[in-house]
Structure formats: structure tokens, C-alpha cells
N, C-alpha and C. Protein backbone atom coordinates (compact mmCIF):
# COMPACT_ATOMS: atom_id res chain seq x y z
N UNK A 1 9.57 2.81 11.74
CA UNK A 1 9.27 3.08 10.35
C UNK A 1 10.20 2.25 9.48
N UNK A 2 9.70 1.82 8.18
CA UNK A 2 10.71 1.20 7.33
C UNK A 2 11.60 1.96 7.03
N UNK A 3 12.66 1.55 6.33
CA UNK A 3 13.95 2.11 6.00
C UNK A 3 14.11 1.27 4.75
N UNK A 4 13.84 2.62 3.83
CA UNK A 4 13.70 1.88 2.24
C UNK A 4 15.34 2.37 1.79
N UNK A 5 15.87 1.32 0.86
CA UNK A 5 17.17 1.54 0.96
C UNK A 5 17.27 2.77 -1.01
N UNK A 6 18.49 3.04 -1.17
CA UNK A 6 18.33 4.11 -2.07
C UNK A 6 17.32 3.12 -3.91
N UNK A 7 16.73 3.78 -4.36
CA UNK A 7 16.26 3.12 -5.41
C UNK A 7 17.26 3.20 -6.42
N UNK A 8 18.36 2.98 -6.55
CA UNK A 8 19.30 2.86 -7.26
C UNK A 8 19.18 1.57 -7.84
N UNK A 9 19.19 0.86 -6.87
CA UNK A 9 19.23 -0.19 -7.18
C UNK A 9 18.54 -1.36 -7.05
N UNK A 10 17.38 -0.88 -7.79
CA UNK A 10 15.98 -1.35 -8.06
C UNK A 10 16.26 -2.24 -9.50
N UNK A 11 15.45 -3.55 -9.79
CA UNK A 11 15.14 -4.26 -10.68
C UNK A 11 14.33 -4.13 -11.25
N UNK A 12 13.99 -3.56 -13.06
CA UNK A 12 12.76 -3.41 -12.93
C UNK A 12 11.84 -4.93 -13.22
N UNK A 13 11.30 -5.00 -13.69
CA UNK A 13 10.09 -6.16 -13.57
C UNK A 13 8.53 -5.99 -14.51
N UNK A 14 8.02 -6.79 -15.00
CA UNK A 14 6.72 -6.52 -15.81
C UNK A 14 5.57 -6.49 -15.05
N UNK A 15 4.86 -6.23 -15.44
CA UNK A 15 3.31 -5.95 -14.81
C UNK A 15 2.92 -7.28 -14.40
N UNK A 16 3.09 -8.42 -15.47
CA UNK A 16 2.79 -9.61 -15.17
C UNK A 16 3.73 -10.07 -13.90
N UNK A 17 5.22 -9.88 -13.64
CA UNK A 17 5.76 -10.18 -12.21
C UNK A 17 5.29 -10.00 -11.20
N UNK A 18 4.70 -8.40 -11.14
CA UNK A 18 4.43 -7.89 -10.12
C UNK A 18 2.87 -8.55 -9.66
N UNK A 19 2.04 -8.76 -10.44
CA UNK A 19 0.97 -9.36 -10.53
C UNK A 19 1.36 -10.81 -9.60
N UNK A 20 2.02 -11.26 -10.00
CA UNK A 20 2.54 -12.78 -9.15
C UNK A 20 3.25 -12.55 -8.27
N UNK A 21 3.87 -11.23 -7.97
CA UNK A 21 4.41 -10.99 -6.50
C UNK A 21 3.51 -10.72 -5.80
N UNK A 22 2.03 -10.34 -6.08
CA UNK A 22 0.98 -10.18 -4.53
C UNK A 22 0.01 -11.42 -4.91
N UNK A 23 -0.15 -11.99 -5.88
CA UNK A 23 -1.05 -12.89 -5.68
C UNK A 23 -1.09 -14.11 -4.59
N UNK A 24 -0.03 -14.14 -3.97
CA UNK A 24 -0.57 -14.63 -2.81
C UNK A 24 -1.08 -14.53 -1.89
N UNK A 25 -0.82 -13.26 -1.49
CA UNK A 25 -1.94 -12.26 -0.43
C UNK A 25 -3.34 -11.97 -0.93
N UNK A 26 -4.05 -12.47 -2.43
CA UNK A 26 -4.69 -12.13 -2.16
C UNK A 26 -5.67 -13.46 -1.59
N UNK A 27 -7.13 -12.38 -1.06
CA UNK A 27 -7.75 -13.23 -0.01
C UNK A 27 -7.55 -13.10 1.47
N UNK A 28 -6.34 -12.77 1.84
CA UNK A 28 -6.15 -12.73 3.13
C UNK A 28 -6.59 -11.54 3.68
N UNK A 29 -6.88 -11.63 5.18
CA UNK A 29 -7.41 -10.68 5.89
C UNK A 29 -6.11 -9.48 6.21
N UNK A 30 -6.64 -8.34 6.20
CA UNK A 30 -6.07 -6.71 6.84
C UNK A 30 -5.65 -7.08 8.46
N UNK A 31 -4.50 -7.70 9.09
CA UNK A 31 -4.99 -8.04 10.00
C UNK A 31 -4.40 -6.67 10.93
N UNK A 32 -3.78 -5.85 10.82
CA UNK A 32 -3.01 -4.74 11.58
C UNK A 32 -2.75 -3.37 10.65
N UNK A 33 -3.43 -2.85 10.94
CA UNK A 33 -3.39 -0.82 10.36
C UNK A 33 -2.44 0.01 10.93
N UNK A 34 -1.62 0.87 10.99
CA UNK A 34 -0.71 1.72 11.96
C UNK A 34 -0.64 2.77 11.04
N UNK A 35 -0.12 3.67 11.53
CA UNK A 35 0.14 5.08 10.88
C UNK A 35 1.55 5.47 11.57
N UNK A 36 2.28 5.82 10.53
CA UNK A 36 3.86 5.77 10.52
C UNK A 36 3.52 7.23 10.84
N UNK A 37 5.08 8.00 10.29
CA UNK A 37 5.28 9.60 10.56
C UNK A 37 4.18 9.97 10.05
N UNK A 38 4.10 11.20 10.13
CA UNK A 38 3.01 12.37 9.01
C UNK A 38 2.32 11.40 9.03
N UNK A 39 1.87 11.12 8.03
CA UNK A 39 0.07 10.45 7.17
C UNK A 39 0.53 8.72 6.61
N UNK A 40 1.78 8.85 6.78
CA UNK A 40 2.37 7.57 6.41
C UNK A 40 1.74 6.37 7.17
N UNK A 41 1.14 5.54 6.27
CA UNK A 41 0.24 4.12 6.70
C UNK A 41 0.58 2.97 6.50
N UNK A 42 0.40 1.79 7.17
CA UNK A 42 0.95 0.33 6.63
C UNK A 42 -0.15 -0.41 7.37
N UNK A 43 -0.40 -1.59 6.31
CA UNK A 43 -1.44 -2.26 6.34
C UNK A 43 -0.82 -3.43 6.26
N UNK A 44 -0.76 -4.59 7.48
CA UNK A 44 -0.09 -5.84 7.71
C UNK A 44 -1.21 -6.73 7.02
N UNK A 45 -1.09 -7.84 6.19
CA UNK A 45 -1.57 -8.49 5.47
C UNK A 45 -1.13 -9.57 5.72
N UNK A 46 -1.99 -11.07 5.94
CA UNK A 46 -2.37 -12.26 6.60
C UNK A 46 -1.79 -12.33 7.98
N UNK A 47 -0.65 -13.71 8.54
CA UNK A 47 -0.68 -13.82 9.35
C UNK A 47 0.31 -12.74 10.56
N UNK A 48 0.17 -12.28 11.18
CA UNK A 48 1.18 -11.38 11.85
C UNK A 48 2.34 -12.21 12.65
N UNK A 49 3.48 -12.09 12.39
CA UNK A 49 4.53 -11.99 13.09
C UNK A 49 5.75 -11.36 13.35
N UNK A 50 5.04 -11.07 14.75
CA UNK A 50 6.36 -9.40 15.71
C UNK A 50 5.93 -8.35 14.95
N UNK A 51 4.09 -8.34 14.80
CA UNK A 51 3.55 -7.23 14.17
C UNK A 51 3.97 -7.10 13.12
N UNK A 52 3.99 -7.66 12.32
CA UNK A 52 4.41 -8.28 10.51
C UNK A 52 3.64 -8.67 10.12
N UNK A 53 3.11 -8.23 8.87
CA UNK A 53 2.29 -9.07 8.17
C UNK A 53 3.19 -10.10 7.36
N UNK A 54 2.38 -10.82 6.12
CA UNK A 54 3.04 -11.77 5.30
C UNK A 54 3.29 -10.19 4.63
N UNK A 55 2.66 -9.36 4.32
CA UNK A 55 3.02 -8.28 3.35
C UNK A 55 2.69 -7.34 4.20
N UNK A 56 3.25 -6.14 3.74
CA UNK A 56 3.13 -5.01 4.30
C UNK A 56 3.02 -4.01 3.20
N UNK A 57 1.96 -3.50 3.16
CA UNK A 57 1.19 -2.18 2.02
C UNK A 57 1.93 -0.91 2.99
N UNK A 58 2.56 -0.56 2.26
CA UNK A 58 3.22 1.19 3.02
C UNK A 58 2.83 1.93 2.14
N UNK A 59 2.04 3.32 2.31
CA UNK A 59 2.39 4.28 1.37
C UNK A 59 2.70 5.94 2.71
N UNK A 60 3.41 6.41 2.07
CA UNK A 60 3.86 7.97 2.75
C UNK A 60 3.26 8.91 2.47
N UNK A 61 2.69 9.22 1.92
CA UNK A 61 1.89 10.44 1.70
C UNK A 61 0.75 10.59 0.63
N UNK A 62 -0.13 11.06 0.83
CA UNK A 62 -1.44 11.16 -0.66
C UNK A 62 -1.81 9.91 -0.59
N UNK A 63 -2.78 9.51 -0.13
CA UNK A 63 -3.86 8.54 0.08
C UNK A 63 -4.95 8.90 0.12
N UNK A 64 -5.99 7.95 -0.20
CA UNK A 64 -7.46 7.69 0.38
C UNK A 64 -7.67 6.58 0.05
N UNK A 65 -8.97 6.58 0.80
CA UNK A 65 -9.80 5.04 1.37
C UNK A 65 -11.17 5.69 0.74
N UNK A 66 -11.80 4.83 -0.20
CA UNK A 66 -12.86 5.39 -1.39
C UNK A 66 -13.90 4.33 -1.06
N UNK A 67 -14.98 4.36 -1.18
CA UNK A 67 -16.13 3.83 -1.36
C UNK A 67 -16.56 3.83 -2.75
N UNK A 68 -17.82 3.22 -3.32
CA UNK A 68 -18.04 3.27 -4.73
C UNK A 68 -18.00 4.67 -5.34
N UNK A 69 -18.49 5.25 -4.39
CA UNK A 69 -19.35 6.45 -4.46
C UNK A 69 -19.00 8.14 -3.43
N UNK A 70 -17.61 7.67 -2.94
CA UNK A 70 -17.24 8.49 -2.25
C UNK A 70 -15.80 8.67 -1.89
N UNK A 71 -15.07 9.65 -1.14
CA UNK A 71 -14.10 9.47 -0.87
C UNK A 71 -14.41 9.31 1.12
N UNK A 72 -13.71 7.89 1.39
CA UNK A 72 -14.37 8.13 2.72
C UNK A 72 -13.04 8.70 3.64
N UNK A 73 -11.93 8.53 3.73
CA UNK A 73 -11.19 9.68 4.32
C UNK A 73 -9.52 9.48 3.64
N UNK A 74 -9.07 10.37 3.71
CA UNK A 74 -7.27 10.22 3.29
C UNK A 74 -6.45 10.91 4.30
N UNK A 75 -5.43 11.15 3.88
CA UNK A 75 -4.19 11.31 3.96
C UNK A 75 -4.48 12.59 5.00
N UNK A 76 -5.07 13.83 3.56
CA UNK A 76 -5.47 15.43 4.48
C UNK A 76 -7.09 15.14 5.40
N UNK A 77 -7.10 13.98 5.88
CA UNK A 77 -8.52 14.13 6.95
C UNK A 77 -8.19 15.07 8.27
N UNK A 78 -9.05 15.01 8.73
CA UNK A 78 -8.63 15.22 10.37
C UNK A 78 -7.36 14.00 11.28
N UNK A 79 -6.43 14.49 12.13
CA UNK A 79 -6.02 14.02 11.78
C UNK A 79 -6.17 13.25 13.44
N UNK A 80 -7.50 14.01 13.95
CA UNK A 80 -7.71 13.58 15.25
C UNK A 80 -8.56 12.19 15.29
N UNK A 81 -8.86 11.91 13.52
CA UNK A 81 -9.78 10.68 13.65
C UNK A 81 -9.09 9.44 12.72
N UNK A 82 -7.77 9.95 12.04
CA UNK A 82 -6.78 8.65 12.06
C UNK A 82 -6.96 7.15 12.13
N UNK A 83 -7.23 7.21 13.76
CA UNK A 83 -6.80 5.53 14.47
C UNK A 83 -8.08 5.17 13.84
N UNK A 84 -8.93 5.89 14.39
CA UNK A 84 -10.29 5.18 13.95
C UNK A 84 -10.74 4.88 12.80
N UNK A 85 -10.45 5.98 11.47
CA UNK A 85 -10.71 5.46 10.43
C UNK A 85 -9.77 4.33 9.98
N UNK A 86 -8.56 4.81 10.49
CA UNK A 86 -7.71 3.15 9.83
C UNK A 86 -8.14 2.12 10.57
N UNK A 87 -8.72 2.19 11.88
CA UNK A 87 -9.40 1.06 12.48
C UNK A 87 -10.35 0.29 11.79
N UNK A 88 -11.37 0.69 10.48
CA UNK A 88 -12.44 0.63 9.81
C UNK A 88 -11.50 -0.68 8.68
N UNK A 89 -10.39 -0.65 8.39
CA UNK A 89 -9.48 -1.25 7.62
C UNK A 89 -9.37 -2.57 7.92
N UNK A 90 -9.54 -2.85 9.53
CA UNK A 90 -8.73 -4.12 9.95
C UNK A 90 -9.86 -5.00 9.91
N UNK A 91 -9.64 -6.48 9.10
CA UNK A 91 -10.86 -7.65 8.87
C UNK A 91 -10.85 -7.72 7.79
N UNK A 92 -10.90 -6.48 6.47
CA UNK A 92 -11.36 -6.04 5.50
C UNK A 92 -10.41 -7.64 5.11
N UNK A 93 -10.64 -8.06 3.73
CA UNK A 93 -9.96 -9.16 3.12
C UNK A 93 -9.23 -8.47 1.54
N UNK A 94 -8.57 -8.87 1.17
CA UNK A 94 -7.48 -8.35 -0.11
C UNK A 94 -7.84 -8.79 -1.22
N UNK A 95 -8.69 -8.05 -2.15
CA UNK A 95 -9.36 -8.52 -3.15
C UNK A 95 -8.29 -8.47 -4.19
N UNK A 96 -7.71 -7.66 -4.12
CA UNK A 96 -6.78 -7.41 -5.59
C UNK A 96 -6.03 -6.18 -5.44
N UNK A 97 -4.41 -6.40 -5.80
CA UNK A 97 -3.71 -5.23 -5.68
C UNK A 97 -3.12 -4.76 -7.55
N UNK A 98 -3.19 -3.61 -7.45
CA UNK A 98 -2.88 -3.62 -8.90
C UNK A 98 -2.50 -1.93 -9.38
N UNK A 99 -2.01 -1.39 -10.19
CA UNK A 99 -1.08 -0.56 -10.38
C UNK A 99 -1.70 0.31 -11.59
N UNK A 100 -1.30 1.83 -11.49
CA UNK A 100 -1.97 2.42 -12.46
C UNK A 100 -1.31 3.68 -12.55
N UNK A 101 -1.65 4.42 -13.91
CA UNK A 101 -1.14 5.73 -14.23
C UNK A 101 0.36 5.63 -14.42
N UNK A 102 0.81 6.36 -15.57
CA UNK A 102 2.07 6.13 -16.20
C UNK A 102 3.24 6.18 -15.07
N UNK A 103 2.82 7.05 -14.06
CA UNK A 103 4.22 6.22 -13.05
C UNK A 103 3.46 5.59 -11.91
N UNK A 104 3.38 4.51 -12.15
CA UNK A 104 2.67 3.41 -11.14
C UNK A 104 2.45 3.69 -10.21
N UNK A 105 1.27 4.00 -9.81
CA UNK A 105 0.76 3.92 -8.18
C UNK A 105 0.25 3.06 -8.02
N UNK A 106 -0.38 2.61 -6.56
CA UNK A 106 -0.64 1.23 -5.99
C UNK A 106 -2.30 1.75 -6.08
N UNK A 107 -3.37 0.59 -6.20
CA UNK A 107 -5.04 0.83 -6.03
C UNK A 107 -4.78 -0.68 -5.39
N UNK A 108 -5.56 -0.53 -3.87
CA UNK A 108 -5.55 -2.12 -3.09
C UNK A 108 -6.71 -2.17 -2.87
N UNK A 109 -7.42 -3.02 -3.72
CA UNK A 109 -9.04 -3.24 -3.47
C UNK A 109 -9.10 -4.19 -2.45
N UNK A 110 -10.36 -4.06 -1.43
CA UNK A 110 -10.59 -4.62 -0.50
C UNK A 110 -12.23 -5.36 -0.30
N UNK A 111 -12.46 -6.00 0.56
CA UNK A 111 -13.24 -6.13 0.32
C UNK A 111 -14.69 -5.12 1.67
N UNK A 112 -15.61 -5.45 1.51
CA UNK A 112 -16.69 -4.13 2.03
C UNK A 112 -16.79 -3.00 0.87
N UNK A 113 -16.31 -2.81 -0.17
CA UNK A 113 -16.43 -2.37 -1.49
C UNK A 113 -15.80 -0.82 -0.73
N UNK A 114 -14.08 -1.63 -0.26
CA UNK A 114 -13.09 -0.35 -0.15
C UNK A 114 -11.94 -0.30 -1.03
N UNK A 115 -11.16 1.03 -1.22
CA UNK A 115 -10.41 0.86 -2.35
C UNK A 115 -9.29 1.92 -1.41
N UNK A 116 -8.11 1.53 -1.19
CA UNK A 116 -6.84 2.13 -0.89
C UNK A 116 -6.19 2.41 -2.25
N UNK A 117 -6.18 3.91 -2.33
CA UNK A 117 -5.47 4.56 -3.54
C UNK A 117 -3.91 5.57 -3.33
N UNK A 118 -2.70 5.21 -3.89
CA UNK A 118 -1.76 6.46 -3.47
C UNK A 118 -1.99 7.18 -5.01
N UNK A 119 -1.74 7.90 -4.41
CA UNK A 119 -1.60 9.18 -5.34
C UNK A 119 -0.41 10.35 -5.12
N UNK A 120 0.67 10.20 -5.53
CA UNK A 120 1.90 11.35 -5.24
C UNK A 120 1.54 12.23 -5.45
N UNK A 121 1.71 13.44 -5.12
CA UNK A 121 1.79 14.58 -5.67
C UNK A 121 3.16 15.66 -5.31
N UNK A 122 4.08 15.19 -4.70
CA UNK A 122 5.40 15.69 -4.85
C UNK A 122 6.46 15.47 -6.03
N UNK A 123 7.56 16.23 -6.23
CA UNK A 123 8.25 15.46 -6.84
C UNK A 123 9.10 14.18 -6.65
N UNK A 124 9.38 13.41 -7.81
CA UNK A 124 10.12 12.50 -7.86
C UNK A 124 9.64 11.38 -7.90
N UNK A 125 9.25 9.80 -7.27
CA UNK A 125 8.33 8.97 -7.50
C UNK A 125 7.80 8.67 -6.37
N UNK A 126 6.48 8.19 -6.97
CA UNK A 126 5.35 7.70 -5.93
C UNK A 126 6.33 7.10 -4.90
N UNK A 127 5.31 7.39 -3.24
CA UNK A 127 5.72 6.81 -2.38
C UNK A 127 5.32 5.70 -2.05
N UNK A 128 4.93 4.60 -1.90
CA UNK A 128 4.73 3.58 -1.93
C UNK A 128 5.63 2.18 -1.79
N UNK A 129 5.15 1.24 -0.91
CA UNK A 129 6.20 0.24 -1.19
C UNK A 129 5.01 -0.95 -0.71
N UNK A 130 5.64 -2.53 -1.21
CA UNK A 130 4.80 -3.44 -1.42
C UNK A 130 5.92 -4.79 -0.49
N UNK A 131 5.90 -4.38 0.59
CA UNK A 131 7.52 -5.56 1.24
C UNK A 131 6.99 -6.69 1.76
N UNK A 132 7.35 -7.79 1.41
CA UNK A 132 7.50 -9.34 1.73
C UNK A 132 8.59 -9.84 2.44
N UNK A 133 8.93 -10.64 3.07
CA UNK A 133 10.30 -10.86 3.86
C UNK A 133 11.41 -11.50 2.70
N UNK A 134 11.08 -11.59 1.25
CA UNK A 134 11.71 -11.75 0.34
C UNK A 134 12.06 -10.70 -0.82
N UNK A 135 11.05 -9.50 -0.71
CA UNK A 135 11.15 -8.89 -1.28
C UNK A 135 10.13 -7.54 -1.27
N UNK A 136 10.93 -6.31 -2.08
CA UNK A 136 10.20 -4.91 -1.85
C UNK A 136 10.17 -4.61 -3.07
N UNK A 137 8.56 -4.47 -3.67
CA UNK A 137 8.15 -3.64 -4.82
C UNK A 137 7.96 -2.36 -4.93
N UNK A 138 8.10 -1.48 -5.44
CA UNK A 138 7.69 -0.12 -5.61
C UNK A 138 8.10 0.34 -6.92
N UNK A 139 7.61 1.60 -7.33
CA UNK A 139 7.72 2.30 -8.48
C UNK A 139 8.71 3.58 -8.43
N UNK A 140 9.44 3.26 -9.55
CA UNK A 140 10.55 4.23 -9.64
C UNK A 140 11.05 4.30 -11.10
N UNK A 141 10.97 6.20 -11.63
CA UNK A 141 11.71 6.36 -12.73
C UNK A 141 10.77 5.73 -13.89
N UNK A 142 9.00 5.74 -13.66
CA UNK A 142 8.20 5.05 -14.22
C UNK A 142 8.04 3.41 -14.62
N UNK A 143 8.56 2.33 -13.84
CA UNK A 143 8.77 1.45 -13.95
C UNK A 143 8.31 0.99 -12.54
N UNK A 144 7.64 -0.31 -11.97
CA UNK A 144 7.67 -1.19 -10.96
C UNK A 144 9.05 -2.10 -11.10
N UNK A 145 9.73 -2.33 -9.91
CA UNK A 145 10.49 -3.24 -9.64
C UNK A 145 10.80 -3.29 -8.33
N UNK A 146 11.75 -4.63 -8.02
CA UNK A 146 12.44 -4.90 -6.80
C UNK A 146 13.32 -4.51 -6.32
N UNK A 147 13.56 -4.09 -5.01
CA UNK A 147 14.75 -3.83 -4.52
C UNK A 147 15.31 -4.32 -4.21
């Protein structure tokens, strides 16, 4: 599992940064799905190395995977069908990652007209993180920035 270090000491950053911190992923293929502790998921993005993506989409808890028109499974699914639905993930290509609701959560549109949504519902801030081998985005204290 990652080991996110304390958000203390986080940078924050504008919408427009963060926007140019994934635009290079987008386009690239979902190439590796896993499921961390609990419900916790990461989605390796373009080429893999030592099971690495170029990016790695983490979120810990409160998810779903949405269709236009549906919710097709999250976080509270069964939890005996997991592999398989995150199996449904891998190929998908990275249409656009982008951020919403006054304390930023992540929406990772995909393509097959899928949509990866976190949604917190504990206290304190969204779980979520956005890591590059240069750098980790996430939201904290209502603000996106780097760690």
C-alpha cells in the first residue's frame, strides 16, 4: 500500500496546475487495477514499471464506477465480485481527470462512457491521491496541492 506522508506539508496549487499535472496521462490506457486494504483501489496509468504506472489514481474509501445512466458498482458492492468488476477497468483509456465540490474530489473519466468518482464521507479530507514518480496531488483543508 502507499504510504502518504503527513499533509502538513502540502503545496497548495491552482486548478489550472493541477490540470497540467495529469494532462499527460491523458489518453493513455488503464493498464493495471488492484485493490489495496478495505475498498482502497489504484489504477496504474500508461506504461507499467515494477507494476507502476506513469500515474497511479489511489482512492481509500467511497467510490464508484458510473455509467451514463447508472451506478455500476463501488466501494459498498459485494465484495466477492471486486477483482472482477475492477477487472472491467483495465484497457479503458483516460479521457480526462478533473476535480469537484468545494473540497476537491477526484471524477476520472474514462473511456467506454465510465466515470471513477471519490466521494468522502468521513471526517477530515477526501481520500484520494494522484502520484507520479515526481509528484503527489491530493486535496487537503479544501485546496488541491503537492506533497
Amino acid at each position: 500500500m502507499w504510504a502518504l506522508s503527513a499533509k502538513g506539508s502540502m503545496r497548495n496549487i491552482s486548478d489550472e496546475q493541477a490540470l497540467e499535472f495529469v494532462s499527460p496521462f491523458i489518453g493513455k490506457a488503464i493498464s493495471r487495477v488492484w485493490q489495496g486494504n478495505g475498498s482502497a483501489i489504484f489504477l496504474e496509468v500508461g506504461e507499467l514499471t515494477e507494476n507502476k504506472g506513469e500515474l497511479t489514481i489511489m482512492i481509500e474509501w467511497s467510490w464508484r464506477v458510473e455509467s451514463f445512466d447508472e451506478i455500476i458498482f463501488g466501494s459498498f458492492s459485494d465484495p466477492s465480485e471486486f477483482s472482477e468488476n475492477l477487472d472491467l477497468l483495465v484497457g479503458l483509456t483516460l479521457n480526462e481527470i478533473s476535480f469537484q465540490s468545494r473540497l476537491p474530489e477526484v471524477v476520472v473519466a474514462l473511456s467506454d462512457d465510465k466515470w471513477l468518482c471519490s466521494f468522502s464521507t468521513v471526517e477530515g479530507d477526501p481520500e484520494w491521491a494522484l502520484i507520479s514518480p515526481k509528484n503527489t496531488l491530493l486535496s487537503s483543508k479544501g485546496s488541491l496541492g503537492f506533497e
